[in-house]
N, C-alpha and C. Protein backbone atom coordinates (compact mmCIF):
# COMPACT_ATOMS: atom_id res chain seq x y z
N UNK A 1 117.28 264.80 311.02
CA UNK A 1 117.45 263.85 312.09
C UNK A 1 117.17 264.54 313.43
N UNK A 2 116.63 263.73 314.54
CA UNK A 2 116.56 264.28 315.66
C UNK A 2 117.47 264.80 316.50
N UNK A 3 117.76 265.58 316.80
CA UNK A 3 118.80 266.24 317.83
C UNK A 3 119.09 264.97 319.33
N UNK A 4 118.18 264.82 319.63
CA UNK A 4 118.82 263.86 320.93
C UNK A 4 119.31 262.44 320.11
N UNK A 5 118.82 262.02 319.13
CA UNK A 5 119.72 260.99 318.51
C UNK A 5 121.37 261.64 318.21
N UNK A 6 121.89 262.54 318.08
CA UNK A 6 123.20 263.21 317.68
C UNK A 6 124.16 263.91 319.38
N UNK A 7 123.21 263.60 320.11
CA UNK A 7 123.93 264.40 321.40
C UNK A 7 123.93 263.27 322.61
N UNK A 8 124.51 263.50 323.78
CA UNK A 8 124.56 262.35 325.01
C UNK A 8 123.74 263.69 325.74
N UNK A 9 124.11 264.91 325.26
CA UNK A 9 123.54 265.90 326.48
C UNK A 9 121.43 266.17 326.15
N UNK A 10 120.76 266.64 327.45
CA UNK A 10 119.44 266.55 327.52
C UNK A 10 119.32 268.17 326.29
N UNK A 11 118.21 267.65 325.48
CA UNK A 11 117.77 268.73 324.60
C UNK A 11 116.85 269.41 325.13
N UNK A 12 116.73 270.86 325.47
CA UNK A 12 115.99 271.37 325.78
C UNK A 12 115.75 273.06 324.73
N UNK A 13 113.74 272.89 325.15
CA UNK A 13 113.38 274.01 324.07
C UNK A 13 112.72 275.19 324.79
N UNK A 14 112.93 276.45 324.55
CA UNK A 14 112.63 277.60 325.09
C UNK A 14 111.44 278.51 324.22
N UNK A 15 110.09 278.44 324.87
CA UNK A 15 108.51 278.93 324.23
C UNK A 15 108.85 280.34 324.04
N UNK A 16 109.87 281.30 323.43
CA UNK A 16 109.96 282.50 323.43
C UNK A 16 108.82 283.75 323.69
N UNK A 17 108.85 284.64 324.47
CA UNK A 17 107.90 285.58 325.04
C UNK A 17 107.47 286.43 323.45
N UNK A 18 108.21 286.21 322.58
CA UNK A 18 107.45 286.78 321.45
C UNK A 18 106.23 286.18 321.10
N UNK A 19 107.17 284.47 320.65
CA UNK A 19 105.63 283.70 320.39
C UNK A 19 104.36 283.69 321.14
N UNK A 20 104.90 283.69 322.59
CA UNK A 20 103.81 283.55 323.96
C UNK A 20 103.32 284.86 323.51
N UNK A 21 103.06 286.07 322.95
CA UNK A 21 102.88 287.03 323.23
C UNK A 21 102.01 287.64 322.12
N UNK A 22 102.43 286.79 320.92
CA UNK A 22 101.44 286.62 319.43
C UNK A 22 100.67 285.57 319.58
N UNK A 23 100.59 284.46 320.24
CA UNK A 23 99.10 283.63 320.53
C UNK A 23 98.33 283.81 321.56
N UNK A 24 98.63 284.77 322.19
CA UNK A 24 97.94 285.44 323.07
C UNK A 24 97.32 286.70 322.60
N UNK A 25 97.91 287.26 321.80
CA UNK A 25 97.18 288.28 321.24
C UNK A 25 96.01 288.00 320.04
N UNK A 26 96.52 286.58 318.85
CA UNK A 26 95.64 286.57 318.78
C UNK A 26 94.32 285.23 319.21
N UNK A 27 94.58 284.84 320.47
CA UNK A 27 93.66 284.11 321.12
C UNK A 27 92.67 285.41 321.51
N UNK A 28 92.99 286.52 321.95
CA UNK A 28 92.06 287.71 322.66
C UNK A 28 91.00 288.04 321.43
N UNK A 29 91.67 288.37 320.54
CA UNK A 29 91.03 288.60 319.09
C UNK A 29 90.22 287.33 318.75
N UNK A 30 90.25 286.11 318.78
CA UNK A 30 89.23 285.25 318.70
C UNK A 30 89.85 284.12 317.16
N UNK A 31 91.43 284.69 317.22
CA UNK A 31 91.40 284.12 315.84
C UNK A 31 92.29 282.26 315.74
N UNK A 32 92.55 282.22 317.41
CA UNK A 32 93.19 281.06 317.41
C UNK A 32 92.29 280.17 318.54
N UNK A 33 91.91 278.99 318.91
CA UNK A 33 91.60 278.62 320.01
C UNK A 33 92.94 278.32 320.96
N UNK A 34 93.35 278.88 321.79
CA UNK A 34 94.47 278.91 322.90
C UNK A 34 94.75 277.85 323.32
N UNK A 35 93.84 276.64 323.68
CA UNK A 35 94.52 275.49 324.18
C UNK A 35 95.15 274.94 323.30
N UNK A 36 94.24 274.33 321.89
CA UNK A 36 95.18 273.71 320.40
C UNK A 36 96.10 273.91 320.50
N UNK A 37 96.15 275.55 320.58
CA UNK A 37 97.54 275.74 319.68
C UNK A 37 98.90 275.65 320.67
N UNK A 38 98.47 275.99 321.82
CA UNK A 38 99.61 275.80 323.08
C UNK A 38 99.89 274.25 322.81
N UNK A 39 98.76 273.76 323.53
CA UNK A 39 99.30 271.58 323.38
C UNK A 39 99.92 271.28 321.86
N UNK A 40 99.78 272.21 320.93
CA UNK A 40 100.41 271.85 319.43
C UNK A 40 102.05 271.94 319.41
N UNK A 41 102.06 273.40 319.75
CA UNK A 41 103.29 273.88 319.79
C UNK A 41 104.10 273.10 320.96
N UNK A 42 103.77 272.55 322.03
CA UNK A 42 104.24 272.15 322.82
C UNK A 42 105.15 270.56 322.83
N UNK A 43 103.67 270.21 321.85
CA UNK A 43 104.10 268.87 321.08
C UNK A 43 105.33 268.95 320.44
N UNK A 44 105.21 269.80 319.30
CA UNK A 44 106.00 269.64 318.40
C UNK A 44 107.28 269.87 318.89
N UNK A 45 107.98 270.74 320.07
CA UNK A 45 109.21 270.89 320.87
C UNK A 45 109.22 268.85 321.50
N UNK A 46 108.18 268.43 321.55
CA UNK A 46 108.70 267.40 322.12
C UNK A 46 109.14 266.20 321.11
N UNK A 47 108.11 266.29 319.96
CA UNK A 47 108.57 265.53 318.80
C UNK A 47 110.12 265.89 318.20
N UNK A 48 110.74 267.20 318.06
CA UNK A 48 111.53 267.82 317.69
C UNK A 48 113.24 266.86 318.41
N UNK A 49 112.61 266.30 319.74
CA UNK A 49 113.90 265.75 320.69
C UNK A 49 113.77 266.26 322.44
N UNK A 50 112.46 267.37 322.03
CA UNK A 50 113.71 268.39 323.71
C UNK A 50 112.85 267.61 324.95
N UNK A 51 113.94 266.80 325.83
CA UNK A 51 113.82 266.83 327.03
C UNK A 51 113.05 267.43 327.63
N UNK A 52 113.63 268.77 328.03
CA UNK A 52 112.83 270.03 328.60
C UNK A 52 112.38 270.98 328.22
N UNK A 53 111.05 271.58 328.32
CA UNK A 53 110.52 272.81 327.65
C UNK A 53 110.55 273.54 328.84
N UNK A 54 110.49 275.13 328.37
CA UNK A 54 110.47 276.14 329.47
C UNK A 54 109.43 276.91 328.40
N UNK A 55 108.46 277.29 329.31
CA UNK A 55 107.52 278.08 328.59
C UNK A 55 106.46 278.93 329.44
N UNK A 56 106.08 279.64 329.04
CA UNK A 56 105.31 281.02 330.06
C UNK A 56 103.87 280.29 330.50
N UNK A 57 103.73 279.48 329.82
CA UNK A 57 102.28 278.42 329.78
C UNK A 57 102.47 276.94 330.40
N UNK A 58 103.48 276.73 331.17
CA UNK A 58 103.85 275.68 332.09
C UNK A 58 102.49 275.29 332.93
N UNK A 59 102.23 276.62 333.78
CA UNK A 59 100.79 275.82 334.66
C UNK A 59 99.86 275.68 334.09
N UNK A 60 99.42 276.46 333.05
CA UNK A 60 98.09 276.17 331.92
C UNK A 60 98.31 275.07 331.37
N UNK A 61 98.98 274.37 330.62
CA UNK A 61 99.42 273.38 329.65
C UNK A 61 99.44 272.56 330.83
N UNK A 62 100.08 271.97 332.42
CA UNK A 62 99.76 271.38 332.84
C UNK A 62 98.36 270.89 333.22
N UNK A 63 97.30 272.29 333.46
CA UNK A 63 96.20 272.02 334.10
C UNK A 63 95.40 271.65 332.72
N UNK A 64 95.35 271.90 331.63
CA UNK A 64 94.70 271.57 330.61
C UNK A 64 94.87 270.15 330.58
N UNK A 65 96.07 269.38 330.47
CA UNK A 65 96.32 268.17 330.45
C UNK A 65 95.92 267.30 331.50
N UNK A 66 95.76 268.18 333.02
CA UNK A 66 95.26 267.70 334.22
C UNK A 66 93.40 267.36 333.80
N UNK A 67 93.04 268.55 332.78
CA UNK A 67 91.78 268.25 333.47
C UNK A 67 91.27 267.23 331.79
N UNK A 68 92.44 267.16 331.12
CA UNK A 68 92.01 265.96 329.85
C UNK A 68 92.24 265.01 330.26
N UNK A 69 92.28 264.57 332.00
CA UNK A 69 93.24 262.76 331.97
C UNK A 69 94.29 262.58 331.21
N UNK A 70 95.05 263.55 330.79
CA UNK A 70 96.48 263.25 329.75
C UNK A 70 97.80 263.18 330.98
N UNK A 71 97.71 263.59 332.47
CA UNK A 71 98.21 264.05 333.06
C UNK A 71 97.85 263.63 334.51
């Protein structure tokens, strides 16, 4: 079940500097495309319930979405 269905308080999800730090490493290496997988992962914190995300990719993930008309 979803977490904000079970709580009154705002759910929020935190992009850990590990993960930020393994799709970045291997985006350099050539083995992930970097936007997918950021807007994926990003999704899925939002499908999950959370309100708010905090993540190291805040202005990228905005401007990506800025320059898809998603935003």
């Amino acid at each position: 079940m979803i977490c904000c269905h079970n709580s009154n308080l705002p759910i929020a999800a935190y992009h850990v500097s590990g993960e930020y730090a393994m799709i970045k490493a291997a985006c350099e290496r050539g083995w992930l495309n970097e936007k997918d997988v950021v807007l994926e992962t990003l999704t899925c914190f939002k499908r999950a319930g959370a309100y708010i995300i905090l993540t190291y990719y805040a202005k990228q993930a905005a401007q990506w979405l800025k320059d898809d008309g998603l935003y």
